[in-house]
Protein backbone atom coordinates (compact mmCIF):
# COMPACT_ATOMS: atom_id res chain seq x y z
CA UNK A 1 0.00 0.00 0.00
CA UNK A 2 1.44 3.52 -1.07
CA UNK A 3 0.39 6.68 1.46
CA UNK A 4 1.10 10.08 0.39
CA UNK A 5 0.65 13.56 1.53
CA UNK A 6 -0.72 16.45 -0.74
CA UNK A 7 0.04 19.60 -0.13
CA UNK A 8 -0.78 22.45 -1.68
CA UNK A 9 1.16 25.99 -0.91
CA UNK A 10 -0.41 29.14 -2.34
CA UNK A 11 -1.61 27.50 -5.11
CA UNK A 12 -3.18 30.06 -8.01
CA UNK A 13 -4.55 29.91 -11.11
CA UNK A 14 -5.59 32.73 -13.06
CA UNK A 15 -7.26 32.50 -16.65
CA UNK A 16 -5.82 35.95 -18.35
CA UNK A 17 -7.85 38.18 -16.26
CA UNK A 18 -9.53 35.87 -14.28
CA UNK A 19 -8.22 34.02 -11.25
CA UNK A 20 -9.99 30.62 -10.78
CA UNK A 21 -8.06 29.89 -7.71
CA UNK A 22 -6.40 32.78 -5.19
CA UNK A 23 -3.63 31.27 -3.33
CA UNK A 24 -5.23 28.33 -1.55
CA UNK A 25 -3.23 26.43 1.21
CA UNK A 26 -3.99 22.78 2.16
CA UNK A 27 -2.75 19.67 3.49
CA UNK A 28 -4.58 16.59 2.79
CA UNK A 29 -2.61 13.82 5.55
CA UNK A 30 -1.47 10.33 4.37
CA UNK A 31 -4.58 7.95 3.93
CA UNK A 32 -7.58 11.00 4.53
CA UNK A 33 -10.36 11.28 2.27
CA UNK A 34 -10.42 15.00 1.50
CA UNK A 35 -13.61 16.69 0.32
CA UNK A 36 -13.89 19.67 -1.54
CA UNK A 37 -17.27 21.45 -1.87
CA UNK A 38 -18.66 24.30 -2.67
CA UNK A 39 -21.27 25.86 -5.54
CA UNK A 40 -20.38 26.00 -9.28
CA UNK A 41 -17.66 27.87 -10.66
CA UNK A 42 -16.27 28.27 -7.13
CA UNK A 43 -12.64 26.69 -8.48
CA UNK A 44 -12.73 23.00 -6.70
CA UNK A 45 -12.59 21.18 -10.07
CA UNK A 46 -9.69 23.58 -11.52
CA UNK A 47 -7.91 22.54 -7.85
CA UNK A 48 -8.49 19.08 -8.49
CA UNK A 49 -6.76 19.49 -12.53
CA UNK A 50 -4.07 21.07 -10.89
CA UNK A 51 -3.38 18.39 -8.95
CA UNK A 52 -4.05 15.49 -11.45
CA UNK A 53 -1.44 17.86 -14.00
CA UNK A 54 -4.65 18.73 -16.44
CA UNK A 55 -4.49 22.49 -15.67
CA UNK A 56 -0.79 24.28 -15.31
CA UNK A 57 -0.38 26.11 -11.70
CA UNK A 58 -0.47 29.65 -12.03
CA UNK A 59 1.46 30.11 -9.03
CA UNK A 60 2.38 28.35 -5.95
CA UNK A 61 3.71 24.74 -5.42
CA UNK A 62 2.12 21.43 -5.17
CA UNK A 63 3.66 18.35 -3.20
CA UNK A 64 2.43 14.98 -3.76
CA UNK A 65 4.65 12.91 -1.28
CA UNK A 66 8.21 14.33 -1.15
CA UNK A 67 8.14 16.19 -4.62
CA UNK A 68 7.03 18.97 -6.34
CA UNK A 69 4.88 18.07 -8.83
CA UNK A 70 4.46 21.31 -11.06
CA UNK A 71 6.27 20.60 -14.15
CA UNK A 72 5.91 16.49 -13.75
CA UNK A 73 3.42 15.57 -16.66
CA UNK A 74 0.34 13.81 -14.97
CA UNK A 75 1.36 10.27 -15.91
CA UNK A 76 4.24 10.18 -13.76
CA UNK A 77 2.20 11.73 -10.57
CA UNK A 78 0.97 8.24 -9.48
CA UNK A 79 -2.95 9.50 -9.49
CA UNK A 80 -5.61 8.33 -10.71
CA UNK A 81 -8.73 9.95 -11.62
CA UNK A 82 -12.36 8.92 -11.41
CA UNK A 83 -14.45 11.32 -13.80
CA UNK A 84 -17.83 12.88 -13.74
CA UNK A 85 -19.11 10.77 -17.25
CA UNK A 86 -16.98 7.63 -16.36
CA UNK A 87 -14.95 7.97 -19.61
CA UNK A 88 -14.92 4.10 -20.44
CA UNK A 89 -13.70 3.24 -23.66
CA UNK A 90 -17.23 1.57 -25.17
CA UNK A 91 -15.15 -0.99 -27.45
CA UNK A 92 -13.36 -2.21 -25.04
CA UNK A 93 -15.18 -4.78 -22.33
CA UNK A 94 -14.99 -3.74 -18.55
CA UNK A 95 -11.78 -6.20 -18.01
CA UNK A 96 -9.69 -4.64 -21.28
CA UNK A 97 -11.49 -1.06 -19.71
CA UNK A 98 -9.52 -1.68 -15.98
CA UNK A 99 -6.55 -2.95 -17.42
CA UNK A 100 -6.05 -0.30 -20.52
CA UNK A 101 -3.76 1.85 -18.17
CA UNK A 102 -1.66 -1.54 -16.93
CA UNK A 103 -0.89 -2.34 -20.14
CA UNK A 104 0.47 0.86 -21.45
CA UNK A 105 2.94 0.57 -18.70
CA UNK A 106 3.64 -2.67 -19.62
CA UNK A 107 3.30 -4.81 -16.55
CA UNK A 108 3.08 -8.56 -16.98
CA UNK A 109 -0.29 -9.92 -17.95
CA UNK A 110 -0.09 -12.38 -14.89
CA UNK A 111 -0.10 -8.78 -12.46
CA UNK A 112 -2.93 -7.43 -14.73
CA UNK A 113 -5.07 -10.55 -14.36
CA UNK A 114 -4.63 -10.76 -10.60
CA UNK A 115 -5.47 -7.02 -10.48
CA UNK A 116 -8.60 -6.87 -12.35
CA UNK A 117 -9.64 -9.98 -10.61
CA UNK A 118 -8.59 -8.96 -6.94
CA UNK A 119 -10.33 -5.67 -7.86
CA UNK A 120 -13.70 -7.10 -9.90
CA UNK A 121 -14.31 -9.19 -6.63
CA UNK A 122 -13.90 -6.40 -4.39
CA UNK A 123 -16.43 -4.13 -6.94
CA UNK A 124 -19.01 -7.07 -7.39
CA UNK A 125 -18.49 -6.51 -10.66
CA UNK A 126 -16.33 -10.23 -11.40
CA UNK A 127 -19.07 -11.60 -13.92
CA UNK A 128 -19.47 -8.69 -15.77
CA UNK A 129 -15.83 -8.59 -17.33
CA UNK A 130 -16.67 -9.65 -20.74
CA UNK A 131 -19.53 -7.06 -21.14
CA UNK A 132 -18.99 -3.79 -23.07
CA UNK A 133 -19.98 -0.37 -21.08
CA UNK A 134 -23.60 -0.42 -23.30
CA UNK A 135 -24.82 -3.48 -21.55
CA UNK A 136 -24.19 -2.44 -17.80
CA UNK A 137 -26.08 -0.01 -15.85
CA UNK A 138 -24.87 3.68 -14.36
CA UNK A 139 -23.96 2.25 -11.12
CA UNK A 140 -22.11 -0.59 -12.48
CA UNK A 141 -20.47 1.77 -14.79
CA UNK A 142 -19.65 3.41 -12.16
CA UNK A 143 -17.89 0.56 -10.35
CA UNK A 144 -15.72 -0.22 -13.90
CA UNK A 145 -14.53 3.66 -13.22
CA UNK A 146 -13.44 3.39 -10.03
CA UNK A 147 -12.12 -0.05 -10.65
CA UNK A 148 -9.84 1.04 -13.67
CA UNK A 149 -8.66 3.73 -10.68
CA UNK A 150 -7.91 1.12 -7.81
CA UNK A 151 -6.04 -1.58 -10.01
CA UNK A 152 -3.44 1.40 -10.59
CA UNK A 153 -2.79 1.30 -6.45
CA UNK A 154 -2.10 5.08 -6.96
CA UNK A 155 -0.83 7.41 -4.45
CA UNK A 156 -3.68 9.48 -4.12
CA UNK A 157 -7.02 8.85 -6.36
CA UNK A 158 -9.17 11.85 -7.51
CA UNK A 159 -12.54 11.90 -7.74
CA UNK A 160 -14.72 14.77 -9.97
CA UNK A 161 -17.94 14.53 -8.92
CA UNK A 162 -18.21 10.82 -9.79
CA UNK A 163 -21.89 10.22 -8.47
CA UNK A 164 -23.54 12.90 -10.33
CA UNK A 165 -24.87 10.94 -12.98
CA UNK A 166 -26.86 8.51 -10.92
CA UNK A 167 -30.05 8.39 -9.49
CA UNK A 168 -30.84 9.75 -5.78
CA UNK A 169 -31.39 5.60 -4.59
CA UNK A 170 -28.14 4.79 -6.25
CA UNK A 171 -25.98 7.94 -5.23
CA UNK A 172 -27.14 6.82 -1.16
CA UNK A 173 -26.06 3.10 -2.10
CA UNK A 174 -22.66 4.42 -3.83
CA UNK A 175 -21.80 6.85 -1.27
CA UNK A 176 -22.15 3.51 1.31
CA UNK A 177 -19.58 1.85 -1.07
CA UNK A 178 -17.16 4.53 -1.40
CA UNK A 179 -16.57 5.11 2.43
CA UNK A 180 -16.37 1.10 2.70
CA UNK A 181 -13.54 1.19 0.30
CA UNK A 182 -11.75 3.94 1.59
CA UNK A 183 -12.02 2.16 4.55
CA UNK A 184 -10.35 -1.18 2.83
CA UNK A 185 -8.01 0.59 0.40
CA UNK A 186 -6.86 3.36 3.18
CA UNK A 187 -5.84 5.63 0.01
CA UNK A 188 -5.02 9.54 -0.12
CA UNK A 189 -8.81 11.00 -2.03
CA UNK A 190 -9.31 14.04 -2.50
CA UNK A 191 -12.82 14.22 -4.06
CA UNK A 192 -15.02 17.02 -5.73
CA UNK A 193 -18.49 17.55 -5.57
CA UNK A 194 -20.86 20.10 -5.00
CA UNK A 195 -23.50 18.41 -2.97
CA UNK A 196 -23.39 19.12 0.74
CA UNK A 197 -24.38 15.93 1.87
CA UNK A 198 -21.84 14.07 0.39
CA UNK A 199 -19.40 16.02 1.51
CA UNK A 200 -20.61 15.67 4.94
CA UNK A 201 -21.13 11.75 4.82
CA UNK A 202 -17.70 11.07 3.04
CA UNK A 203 -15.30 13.56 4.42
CA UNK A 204 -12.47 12.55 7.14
CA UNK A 205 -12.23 16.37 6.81
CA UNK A 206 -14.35 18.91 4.05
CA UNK A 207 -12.92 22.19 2.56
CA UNK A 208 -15.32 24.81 1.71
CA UNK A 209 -14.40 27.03 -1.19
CA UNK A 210 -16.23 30.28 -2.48
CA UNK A 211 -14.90 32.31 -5.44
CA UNK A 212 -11.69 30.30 -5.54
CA UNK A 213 -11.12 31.24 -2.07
CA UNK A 214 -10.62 28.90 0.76
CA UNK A 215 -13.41 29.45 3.59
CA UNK A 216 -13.08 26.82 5.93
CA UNK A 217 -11.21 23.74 6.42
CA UNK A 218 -12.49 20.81 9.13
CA UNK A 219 -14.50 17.95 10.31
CA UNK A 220 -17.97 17.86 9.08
CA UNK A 221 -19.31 17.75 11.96
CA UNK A 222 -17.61 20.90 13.20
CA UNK A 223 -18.22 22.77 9.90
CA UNK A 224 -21.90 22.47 10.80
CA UNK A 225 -21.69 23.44 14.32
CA UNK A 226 -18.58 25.72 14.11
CA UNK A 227 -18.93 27.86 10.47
CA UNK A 228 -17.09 30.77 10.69
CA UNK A 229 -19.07 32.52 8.17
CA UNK A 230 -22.21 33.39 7.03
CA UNK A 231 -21.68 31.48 3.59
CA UNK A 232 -20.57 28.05 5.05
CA UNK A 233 -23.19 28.43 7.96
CA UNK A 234 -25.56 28.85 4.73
CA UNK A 235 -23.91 25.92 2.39
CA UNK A 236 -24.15 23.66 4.94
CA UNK A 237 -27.72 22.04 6.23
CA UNK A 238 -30.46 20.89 4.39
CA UNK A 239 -33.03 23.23 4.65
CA UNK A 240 -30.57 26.07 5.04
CA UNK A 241 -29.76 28.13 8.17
CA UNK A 242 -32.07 31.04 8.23
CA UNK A 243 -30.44 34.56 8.98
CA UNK A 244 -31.72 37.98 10.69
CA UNK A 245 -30.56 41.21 11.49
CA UNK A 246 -30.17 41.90 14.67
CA UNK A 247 -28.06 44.16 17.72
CA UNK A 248 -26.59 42.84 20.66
CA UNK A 249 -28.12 44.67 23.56
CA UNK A 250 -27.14 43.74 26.88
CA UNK A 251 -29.68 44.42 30.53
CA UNK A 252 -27.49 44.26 33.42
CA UNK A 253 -25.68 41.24 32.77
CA UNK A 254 -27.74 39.95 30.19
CA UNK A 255 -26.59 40.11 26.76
CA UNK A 256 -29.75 39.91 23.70
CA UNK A 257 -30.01 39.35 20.08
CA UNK A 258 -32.71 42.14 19.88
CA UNK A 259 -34.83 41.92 15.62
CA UNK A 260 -37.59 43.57 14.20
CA UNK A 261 -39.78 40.87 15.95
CA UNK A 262 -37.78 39.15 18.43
CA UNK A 263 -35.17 39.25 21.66
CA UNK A 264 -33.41 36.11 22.17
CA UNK A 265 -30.67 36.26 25.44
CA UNK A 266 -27.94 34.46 24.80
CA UNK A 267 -26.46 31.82 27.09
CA UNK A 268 -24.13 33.07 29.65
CA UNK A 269 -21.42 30.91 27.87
CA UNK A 270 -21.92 32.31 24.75
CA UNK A 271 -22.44 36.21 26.77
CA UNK A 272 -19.30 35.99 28.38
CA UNK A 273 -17.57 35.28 25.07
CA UNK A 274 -19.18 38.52 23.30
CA UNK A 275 -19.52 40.66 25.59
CA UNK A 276 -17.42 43.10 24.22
CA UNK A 277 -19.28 43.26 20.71
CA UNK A 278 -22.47 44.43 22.66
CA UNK A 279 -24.16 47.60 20.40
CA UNK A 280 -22.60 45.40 17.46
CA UNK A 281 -24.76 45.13 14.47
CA UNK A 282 -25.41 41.53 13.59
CA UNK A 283 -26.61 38.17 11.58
CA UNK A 284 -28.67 36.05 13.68
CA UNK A 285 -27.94 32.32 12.19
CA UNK A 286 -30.86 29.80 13.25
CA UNK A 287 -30.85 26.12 12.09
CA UNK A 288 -34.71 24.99 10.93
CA UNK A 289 -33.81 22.19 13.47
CA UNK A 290 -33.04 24.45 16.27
CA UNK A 291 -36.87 25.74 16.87
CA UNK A 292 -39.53 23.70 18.63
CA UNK A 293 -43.29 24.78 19.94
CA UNK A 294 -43.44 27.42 22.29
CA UNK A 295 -44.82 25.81 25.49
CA UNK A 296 -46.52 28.45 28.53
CA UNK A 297 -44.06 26.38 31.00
CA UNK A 298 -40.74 27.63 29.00
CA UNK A 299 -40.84 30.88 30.72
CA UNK A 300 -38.37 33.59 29.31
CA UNK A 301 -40.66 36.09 27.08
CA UNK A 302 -37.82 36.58 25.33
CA UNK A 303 -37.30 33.86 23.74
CA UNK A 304 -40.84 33.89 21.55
CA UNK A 305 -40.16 33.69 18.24
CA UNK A 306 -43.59 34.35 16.46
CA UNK A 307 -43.85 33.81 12.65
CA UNK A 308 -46.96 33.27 10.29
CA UNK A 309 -47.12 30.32 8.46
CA UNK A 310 -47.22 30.07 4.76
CA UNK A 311 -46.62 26.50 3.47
CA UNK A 312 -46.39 23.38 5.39
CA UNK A 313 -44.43 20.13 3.75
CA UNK A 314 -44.98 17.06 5.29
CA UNK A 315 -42.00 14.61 4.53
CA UNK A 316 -42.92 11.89 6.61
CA UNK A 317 -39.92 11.87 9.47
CA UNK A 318 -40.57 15.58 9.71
CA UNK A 319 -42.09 18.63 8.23
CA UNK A 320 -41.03 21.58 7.03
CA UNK A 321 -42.80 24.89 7.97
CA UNK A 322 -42.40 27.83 5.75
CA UNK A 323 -43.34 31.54 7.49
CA UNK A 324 -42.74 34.80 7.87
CA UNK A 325 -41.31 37.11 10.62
CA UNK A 326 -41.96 40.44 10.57
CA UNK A 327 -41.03 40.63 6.37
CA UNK A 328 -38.53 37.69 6.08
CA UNK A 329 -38.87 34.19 5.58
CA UNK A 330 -38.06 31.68 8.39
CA UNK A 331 -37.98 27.53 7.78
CA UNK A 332 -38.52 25.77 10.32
CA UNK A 333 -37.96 21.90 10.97
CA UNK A 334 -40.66 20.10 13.14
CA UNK A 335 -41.80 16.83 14.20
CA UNK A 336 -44.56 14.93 11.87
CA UNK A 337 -47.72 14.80 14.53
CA UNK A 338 -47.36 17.99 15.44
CA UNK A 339 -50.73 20.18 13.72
CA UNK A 340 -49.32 23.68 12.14
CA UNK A 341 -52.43 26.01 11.14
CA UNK A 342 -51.84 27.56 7.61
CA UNK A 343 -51.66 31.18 7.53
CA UNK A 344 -52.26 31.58 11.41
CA UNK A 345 -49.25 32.19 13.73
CA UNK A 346 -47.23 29.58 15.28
CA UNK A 347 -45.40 30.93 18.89
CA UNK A 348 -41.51 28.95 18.82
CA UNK A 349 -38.59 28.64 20.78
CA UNK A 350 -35.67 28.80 19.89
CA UNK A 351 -32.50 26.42 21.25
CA UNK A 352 -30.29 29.78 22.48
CA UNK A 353 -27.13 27.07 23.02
CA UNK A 354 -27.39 26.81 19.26
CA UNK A 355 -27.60 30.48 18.43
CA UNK A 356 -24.99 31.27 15.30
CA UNK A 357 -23.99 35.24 15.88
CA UNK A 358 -22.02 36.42 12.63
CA UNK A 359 -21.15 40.58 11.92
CA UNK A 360 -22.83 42.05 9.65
CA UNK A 361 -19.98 44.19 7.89
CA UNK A 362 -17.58 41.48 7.47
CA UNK A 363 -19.66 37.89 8.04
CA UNK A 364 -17.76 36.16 10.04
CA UNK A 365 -18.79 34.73 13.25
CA UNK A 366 -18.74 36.25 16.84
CA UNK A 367 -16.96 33.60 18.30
CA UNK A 368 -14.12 32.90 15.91
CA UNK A 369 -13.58 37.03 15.42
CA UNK A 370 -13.67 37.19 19.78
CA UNK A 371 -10.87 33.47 19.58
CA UNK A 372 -8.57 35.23 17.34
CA UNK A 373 -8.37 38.84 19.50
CA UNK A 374 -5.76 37.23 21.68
CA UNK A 375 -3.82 36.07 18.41
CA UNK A 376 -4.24 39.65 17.06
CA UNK A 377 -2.97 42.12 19.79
């Protein structure tokens, strides 16, 4: 098994006037699975060319293992890439498809036969190595792409949003596959897509880009709980985080998150960590997840949170509420038996623990702007 690092060090790439990528920095460890997500056009596929040796580096260096890897023509990387359309060669049956890149560098047909085979068995995909790409489904086309990848044993395999092309069923079954193979193969991936959830359900660690700009690099889990800004607190989450203008206010001790239509106090946690941004303008950040019914026994008249509802989308699990507060739309996630008048208003709480603060000037979050004072003085 080969392990190697990627790192990329200012890495740029400009189009003439255009710059696709502005001087990214990232280190993908030995063995991670890397994700890179973000919206279209926001430079994660040109990264992921760079990489591979498909697009030149406008500026900046890129290490795969304990070289440079600028000028070295993408044959001689040790990558391999899984594409978006699978790219199989439809002549060629799935066994001559896996072992096309074998043969060309001319390793003995006993290696290439063990290969395919070791690899067809650990696909599922042994008995279909005499059919041509026509007669096999997307999935299973899929499997022949990622199997001519994995017979390479590459140092690093990159994927290009390899599951766009299937169905939703198929893309939950493939995702399944893909972390139990990373999980087998232990292999460096970086992988491209622009679909939140599978960067959250594949990624050892996720990247956020915007613009060609790096926003945020971490765990999923802490992406989601810890965004430090408004447009990864927004990317991430399915419905999306809803946001609100707001001023911190503070009443003796008590710090608020005063709106057009609501006062929320903040925990004394999160009001000892801002209290010096108190009279700062701000972006209230609420999960739909984070509200529930108002109840007469949860006290605190400051924490109502009245909207009127508009649409109501039962999903079986859950339903979504769509309302507005006091001229701007608020989704909210509730349980199924709970009855939600149309166009009447609904009284919520909101879980304060959870509260996202972000300024409103430069939208980035309370908490990470009040961590990196000491840093900054």
């Amino acid at each position: 098994m080969k392990l190697a690092k990627v790192i990329l060090k200012s890495v740029g790439k400009r189009f003439g006037d255009f710059t696709a990528v502005h001087s990214l920095d990232l280190e993908i460890e030995e063995g991670q699975f890397m994700v890179l997500v973000g919206p279209s056009g926001c430079g994660k596929t040109t990264l992921l060319r760079m990489v591979a040796g498909l697009e030149e580096v406008s500026s900046g260096e890129i290490w795969i293992g304990d070289r440079i890897v600028n000028d070295v023509p993408p044959k001689d990387r040790d990558i391999a890439m899984v594409f978006q359309n699978y790219a199989l060669y439809p002549h060629m049956d799935v066994y001559n498809n896996m072992a096309f890149g074998l043969k060309l560098r001319h390793f003995p047909k006993s290696e290439i036969n063990e290969r395919v085979e070791r690899v067809g068995q650990l696909l599922g995909i042994t008995n279909k190595l005499k059919n041509k790409p026509k007669a096999l489904s997307g999935g299973q086309r899929q499997r022949v792409a990622l199997g001519r990848a994995i017979v390479r044993d590459p140092q690093v395999f990159l994927f290009d949003e390899p599951l766009s092309n299937l169905d939703a069923k198929l893309r939950v079954r493939m995702r399944a596959e893909l972390q139990a193979l990373h999980r087998q193969l232990a292999t460096t991936t970086i992988y491209v897509t622009h679909d939140q959830v599978e960067a959250m359900t594949l990624g050892q660690r996720v990247a956020v880009m915007k613009d060609g700009v790096l926003q945020q690099v971490d765990q999923p889990q802490r992406l989601y709980e810890h965004p430090q800004n408004v447009f990864v607190a927004g990317f991430l989450g399915s419905p999306a985080m809803n946001f609100l203008n707001a001023r911190l206010v503070s009443t003796g001790s008590d710090i608020y998150a005063e709106g057009e239509a609501f006062k929320l106090m903040l925990t004394k946690e999160k009001a000892a960590r801002l209290s010096d941004h108190v009279g700062r303008e701000v972006i209230v950040g609420i999960r739909p997840e984070d509200f529930k019914p108002r109840q007469a026994s949860d006290g605190q008249e400051s924490n109502a949170f009245p909207i009127r509802v508009r649409v109501v989308e039962p999903l079986g699990p859950e339903q979504i509420i769509y309302g507005d507060l006091a001229g701007s739309e608020v989704v909210v996630k509730l349980e199924p038996n709970l009855q939600v008048p149309i166009d009447q208003e609904l009284v919520l709480s909101v879980n304060t623990r959870k509260l996202h603060l972000f300024d409103r000037e430069s939208e980035r979050s309370l908490e990470a702007l009040a961590a990196a004072q000491p840093a900054e003085a």
